[in-house]
C-alpha atoms as a PDB file:
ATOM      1  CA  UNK A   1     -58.053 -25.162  21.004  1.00  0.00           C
ATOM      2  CA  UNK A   2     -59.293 -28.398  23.245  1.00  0.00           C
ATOM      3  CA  UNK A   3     -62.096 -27.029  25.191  1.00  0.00           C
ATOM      4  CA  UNK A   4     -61.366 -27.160  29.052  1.00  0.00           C
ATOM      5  CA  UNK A   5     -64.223 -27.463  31.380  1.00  0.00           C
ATOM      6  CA  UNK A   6     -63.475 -30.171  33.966  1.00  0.00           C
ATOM      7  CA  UNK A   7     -60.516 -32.006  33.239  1.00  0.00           C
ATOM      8  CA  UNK A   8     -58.451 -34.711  35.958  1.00  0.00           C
ATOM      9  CA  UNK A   9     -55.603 -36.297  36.214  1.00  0.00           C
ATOM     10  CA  UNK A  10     -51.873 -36.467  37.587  1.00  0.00           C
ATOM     11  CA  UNK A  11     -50.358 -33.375  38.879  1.00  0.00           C
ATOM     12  CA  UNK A  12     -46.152 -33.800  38.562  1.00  0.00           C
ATOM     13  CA  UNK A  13     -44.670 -31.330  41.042  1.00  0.00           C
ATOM     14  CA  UNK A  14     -41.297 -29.072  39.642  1.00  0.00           C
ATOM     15  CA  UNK A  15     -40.655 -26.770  42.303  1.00  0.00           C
ATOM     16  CA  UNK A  16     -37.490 -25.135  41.200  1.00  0.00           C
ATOM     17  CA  UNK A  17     -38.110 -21.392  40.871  1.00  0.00           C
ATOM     18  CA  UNK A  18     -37.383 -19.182  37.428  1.00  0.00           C
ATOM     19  CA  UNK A  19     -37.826 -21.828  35.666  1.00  0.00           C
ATOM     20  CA  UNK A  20     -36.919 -20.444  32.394  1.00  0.00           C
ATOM     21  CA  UNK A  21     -38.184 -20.851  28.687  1.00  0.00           C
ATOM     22  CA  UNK A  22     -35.118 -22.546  27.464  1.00  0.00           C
ATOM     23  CA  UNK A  23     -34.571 -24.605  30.168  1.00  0.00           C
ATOM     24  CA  UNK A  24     -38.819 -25.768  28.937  1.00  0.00           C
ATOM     25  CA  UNK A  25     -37.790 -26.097  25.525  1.00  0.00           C
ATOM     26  CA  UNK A  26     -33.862 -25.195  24.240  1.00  0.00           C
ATOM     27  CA  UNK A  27     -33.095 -23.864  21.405  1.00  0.00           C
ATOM     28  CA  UNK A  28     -31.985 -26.748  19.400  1.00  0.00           C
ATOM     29  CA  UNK A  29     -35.988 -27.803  19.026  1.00  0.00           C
ATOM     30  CA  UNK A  30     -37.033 -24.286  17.845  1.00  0.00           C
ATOM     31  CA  UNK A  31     -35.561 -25.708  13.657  1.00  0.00           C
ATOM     32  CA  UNK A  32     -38.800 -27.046  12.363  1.00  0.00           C
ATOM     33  CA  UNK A  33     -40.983 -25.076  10.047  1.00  0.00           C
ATOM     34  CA  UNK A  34     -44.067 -26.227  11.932  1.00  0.00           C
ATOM     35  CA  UNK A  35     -45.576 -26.482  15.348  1.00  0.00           C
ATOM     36  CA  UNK A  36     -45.213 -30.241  15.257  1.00  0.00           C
ATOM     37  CA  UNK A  37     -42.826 -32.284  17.216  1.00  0.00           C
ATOM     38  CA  UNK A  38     -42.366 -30.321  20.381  1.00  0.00           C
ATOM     39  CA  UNK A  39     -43.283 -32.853  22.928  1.00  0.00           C
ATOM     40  CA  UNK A  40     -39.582 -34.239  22.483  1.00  0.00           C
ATOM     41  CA  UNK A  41     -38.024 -31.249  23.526  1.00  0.00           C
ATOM     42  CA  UNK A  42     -39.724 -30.216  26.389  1.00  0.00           C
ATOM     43  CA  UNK A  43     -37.689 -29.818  29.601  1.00  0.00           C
ATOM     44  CA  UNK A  44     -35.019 -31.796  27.381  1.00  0.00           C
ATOM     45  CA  UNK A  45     -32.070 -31.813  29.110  1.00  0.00           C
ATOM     46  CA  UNK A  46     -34.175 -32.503  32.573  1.00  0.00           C
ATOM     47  CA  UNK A  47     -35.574 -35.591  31.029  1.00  0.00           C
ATOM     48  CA  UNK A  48     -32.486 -37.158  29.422  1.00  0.00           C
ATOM     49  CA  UNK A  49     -28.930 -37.455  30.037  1.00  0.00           C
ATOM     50  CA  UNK A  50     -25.769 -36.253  27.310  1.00  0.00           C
ATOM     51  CA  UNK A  51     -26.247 -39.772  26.077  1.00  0.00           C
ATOM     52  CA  UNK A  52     -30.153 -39.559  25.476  1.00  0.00           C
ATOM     53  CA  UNK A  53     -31.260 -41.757  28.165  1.00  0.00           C
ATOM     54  CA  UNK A  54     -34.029 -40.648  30.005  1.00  0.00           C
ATOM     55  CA  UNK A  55     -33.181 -39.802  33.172  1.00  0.00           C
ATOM     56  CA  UNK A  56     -35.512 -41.806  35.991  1.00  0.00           C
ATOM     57  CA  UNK A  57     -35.487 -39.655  38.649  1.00  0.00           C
ATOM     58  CA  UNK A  58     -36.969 -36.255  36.678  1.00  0.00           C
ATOM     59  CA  UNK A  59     -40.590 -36.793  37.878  1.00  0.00           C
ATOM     60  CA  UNK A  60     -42.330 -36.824  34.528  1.00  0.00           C
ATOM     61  CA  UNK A  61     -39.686 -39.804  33.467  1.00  0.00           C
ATOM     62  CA  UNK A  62     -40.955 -41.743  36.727  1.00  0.00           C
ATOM     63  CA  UNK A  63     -43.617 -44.529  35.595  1.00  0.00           C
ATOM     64  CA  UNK A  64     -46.502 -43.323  38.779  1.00  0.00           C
ATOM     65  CA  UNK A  65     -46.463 -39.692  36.759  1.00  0.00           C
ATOM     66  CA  UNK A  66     -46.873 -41.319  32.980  1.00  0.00           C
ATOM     67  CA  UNK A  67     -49.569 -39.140  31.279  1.00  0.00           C
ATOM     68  CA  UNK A  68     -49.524 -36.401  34.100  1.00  0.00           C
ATOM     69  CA  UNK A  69     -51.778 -33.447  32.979  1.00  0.00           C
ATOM     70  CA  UNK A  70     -50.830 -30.979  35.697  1.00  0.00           C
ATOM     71  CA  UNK A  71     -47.607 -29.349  36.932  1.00  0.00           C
ATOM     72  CA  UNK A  72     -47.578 -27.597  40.258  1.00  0.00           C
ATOM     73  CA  UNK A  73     -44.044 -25.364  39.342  1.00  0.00           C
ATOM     74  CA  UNK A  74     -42.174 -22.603  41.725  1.00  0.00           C
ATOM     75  CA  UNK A  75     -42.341 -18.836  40.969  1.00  0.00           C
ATOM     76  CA  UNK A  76     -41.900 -16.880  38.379  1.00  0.00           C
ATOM     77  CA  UNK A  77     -42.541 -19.853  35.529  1.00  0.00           C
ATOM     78  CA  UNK A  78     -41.689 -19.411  32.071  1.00  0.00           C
ATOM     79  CA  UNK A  79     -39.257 -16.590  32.520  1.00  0.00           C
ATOM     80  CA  UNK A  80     -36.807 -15.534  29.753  1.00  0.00           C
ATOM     81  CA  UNK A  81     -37.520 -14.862  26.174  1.00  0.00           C
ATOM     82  CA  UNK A  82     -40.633 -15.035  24.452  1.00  0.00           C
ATOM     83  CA  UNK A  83     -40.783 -18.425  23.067  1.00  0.00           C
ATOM     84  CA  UNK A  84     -44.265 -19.936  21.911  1.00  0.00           C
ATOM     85  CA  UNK A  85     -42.738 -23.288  21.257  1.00  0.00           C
ATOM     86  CA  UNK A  86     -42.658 -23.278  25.265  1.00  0.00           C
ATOM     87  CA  UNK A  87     -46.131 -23.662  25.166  1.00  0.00           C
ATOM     88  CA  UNK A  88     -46.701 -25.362  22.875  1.00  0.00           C
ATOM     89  CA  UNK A  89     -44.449 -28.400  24.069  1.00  0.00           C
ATOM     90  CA  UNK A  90     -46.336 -28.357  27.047  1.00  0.00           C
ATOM     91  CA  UNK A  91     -49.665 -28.916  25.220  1.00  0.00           C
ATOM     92  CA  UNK A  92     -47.998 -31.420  23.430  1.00  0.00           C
ATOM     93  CA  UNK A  93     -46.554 -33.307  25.900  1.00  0.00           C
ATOM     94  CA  UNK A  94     -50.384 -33.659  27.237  1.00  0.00           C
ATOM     95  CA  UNK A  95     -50.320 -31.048  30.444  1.00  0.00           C
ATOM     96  CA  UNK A  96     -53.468 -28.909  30.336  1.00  0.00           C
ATOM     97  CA  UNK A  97     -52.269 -26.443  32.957  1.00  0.00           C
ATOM     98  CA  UNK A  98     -49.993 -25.176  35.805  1.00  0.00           C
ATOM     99  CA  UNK A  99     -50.651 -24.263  38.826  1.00  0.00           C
ATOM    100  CA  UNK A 100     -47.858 -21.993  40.717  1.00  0.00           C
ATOM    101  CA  UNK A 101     -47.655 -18.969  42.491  1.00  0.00           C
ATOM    102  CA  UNK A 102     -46.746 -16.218  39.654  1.00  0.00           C
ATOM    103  CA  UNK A 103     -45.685 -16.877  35.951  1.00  0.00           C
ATOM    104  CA  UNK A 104     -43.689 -14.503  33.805  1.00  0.00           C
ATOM    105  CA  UNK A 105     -45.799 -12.297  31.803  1.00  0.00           C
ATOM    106  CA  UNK A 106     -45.268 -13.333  27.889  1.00  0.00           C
ATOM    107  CA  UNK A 107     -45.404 -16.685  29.037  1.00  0.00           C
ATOM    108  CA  UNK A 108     -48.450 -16.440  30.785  1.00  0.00           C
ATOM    109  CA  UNK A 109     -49.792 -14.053  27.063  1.00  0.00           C
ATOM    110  CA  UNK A 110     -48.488 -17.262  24.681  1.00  0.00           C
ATOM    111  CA  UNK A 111     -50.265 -19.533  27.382  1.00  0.00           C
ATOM    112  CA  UNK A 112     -53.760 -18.106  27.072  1.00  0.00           C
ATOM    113  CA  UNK A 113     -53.452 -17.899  23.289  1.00  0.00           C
ATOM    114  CA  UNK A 114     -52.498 -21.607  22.909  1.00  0.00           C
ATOM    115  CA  UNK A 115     -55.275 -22.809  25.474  1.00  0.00           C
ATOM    116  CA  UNK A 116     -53.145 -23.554  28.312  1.00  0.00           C
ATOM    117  CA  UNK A 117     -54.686 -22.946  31.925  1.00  0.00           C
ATOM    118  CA  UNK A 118     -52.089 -20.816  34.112  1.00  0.00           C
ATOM    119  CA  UNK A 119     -54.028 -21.136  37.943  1.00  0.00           C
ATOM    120  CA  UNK A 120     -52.032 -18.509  40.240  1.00  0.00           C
ATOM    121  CA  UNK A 121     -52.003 -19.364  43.946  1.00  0.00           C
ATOM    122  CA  UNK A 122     -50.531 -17.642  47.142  1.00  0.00           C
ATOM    123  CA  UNK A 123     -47.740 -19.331  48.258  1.00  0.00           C
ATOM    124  CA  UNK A 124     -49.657 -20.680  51.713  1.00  0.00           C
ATOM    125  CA  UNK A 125     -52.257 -21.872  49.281  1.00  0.00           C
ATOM    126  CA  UNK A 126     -50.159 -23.761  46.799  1.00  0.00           C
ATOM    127  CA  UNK A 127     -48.103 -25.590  49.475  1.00  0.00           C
ATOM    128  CA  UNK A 128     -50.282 -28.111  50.412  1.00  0.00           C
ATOM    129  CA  UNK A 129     -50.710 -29.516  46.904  1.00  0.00           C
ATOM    130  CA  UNK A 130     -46.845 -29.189  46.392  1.00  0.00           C
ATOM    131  CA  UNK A 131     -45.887 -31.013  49.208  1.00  0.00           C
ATOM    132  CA  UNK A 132     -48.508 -33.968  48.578  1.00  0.00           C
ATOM    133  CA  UNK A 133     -47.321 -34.250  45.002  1.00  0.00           C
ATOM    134  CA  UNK A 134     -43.839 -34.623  46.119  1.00  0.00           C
ATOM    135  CA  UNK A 135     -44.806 -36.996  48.636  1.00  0.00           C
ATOM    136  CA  UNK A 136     -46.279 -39.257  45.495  1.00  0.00           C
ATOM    137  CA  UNK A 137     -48.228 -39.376  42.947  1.00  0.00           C
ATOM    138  CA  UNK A 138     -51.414 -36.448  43.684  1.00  0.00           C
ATOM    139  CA  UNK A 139     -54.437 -36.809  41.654  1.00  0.00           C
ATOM    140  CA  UNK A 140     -56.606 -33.527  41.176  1.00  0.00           C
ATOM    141  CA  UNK A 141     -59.408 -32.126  39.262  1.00  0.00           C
ATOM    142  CA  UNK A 142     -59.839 -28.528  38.268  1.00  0.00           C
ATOM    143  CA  UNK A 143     -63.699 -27.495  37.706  1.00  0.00           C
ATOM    144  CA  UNK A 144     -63.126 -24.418  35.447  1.00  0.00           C
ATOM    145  CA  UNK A 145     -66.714 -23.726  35.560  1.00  0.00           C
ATOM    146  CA  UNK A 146     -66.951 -23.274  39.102  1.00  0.00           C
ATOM    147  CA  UNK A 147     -63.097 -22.303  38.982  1.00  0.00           C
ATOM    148  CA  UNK A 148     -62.516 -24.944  41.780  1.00  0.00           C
ATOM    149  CA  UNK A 149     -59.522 -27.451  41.966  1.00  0.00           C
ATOM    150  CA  UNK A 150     -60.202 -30.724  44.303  1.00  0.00           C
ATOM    151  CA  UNK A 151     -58.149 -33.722  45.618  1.00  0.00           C
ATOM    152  CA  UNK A 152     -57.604 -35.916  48.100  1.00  0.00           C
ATOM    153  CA  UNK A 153     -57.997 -34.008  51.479  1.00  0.00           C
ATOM    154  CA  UNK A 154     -58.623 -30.604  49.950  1.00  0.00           C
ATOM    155  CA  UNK A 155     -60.680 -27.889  47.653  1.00  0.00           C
ATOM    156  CA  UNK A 156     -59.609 -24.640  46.570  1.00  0.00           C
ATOM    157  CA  UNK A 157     -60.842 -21.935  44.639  1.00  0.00           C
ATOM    158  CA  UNK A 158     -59.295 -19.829  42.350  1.00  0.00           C
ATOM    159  CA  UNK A 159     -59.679 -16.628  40.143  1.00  0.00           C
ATOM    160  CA  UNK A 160     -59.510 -16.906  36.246  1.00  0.00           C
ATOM    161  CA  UNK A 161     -59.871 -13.100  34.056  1.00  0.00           C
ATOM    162  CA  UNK A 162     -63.347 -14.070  32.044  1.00  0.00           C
ATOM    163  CA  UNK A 163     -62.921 -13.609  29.265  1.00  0.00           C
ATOM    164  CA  UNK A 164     -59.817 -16.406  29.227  1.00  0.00           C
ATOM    165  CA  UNK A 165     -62.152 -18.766  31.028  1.00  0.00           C
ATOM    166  CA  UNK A 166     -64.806 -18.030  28.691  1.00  0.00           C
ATOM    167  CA  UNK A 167     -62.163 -18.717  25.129  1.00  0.00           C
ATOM    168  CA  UNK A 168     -61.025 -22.034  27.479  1.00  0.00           C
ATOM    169  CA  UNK A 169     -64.245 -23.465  27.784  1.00  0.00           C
ATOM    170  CA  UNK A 170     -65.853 -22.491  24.394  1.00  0.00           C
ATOM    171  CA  UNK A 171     -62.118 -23.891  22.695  1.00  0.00           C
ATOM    172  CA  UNK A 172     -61.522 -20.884  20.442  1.00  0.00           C
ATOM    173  CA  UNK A 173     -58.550 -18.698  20.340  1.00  0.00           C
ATOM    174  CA  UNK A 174     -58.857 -14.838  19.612  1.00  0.00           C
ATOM    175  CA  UNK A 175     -59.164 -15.626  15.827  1.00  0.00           C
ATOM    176  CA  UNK A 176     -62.117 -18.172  16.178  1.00  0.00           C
ATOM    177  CA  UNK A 177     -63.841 -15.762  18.979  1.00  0.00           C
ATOM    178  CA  UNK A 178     -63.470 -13.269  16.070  1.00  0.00           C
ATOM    179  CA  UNK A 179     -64.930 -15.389  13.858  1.00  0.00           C
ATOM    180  CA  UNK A 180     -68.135 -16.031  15.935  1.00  0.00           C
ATOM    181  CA  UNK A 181     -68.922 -12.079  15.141  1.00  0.00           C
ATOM    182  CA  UNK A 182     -68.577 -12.769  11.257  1.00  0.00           C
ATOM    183  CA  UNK A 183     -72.367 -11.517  10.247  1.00  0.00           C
ATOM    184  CA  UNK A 184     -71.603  -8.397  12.377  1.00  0.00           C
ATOM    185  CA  UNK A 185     -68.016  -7.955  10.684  1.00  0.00           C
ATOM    186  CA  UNK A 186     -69.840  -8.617   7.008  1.00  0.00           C
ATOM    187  CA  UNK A 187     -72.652  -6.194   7.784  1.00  0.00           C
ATOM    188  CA  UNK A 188     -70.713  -3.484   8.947  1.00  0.00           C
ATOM    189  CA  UNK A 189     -68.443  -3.918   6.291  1.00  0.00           C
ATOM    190  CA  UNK A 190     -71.617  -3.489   3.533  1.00  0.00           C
ATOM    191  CA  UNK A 191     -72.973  -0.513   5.589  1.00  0.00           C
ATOM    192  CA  UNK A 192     -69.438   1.233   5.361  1.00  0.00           C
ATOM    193  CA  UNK A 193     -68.654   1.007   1.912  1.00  0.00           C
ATOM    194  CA  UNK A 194     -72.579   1.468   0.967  1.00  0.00           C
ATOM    195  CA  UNK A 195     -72.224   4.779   2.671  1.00  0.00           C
ATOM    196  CA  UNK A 196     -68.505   5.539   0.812  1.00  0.00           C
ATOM    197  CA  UNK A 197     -68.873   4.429  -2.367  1.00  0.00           C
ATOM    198  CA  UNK A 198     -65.885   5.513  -3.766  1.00  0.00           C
ATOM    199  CA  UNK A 199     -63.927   3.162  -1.450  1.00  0.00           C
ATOM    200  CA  UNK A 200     -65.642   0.052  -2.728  1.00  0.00           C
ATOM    201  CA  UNK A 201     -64.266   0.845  -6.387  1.00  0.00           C
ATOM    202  CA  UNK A 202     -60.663   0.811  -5.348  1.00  0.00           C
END
């Protein structure tokens, strides 16, 4: 995973509410036999019209949002089925995290494995930074070590479970935090079968 410490940039704003997982990335995208490719499909039929041309005024087709890092999105984000290649198309596309007031649970699971920072806000909280992104283009910064996000006019904190800040900002996933225990793994795996024998000889 990229590691995420302090990262800025343009924050696109989607307000919509129950925003759903095929409405992020349909169906037709989830063929390939890889993980590659995604960024084409995400929010497909948002971005371009039955004949394929984008359409200019979906916010991240609008030249001010090129490259936009952030989405500030309405409740209940990512609902519907379980799909990975959700995420994944976001990361793609370039957007490092989302900032809304609640996201649907699997999403928010496939998020945290894939490295993408969900930031959960009250709704008076969030407002503010909704309404100035859809006044215009709204540039931000979110400090995950001090768990702050800044921009023009305004600073807020937020609340991050640690152990998801801490696999953000090292960049390692559940298998590579595994892997930083591999002596431990190695020695307790000697120690066991030293003490049960019989088990080694299988």
């Amino acid at each position: 995973m990229t590691v995420f410490e302090v990262v800025d940039g343009i924050a696109a704003a989607m307000p919509a509410a129950n925003i759903d997982t095929d409405v992020i990335m349909p169906k037709v995208f989830l063929k390939g036999i890889d993980r590659s490719g995604l960024a084409a499909g995400l929010f497909h039929d948002l971005r371009f019209d039955d004949q394929g041309r984008p359409r200019p005024d979906f916010v991240l087709n609008r030249p001010d949002h090129a490259g936009a890092r952030f989405l500030l999105v309405g409740p209940n984000f990512g609902c519907g089925s379980s799909r990975e290649h959700a995420v994944w198309g976001l990361r793609q596309f370039g957007i490092r995290a989302l900032i809304g007031t609640s996201f649907a649970g699997i999403f928010a699971d496939n998020a945290a494995n894939n490295g993408l920072l969900l930031v959960s806000l009250a709704p008076d909280r969030l407002m503010p930074l909704m309404a100035a992104a859809e006044a215009g283009p709204l540039s931000l910064e979110i400090d995950l070590t001090d768990q702050h996000i800044r921009y023009p006019g305004g600073d807020l904190h937020f609340e991050v479970d640690e152990r998801l800040r801490h696999s953000l900002m090292s960049g390692l996933d559940r298998i590579g935090e595994t892997l930083t225990h591999a002596e431990r793994i190695r020695a307790f795996e000697r120690d066991y079968l030293g003490e049960r024998p019989w088990l080694a000889e299988r």
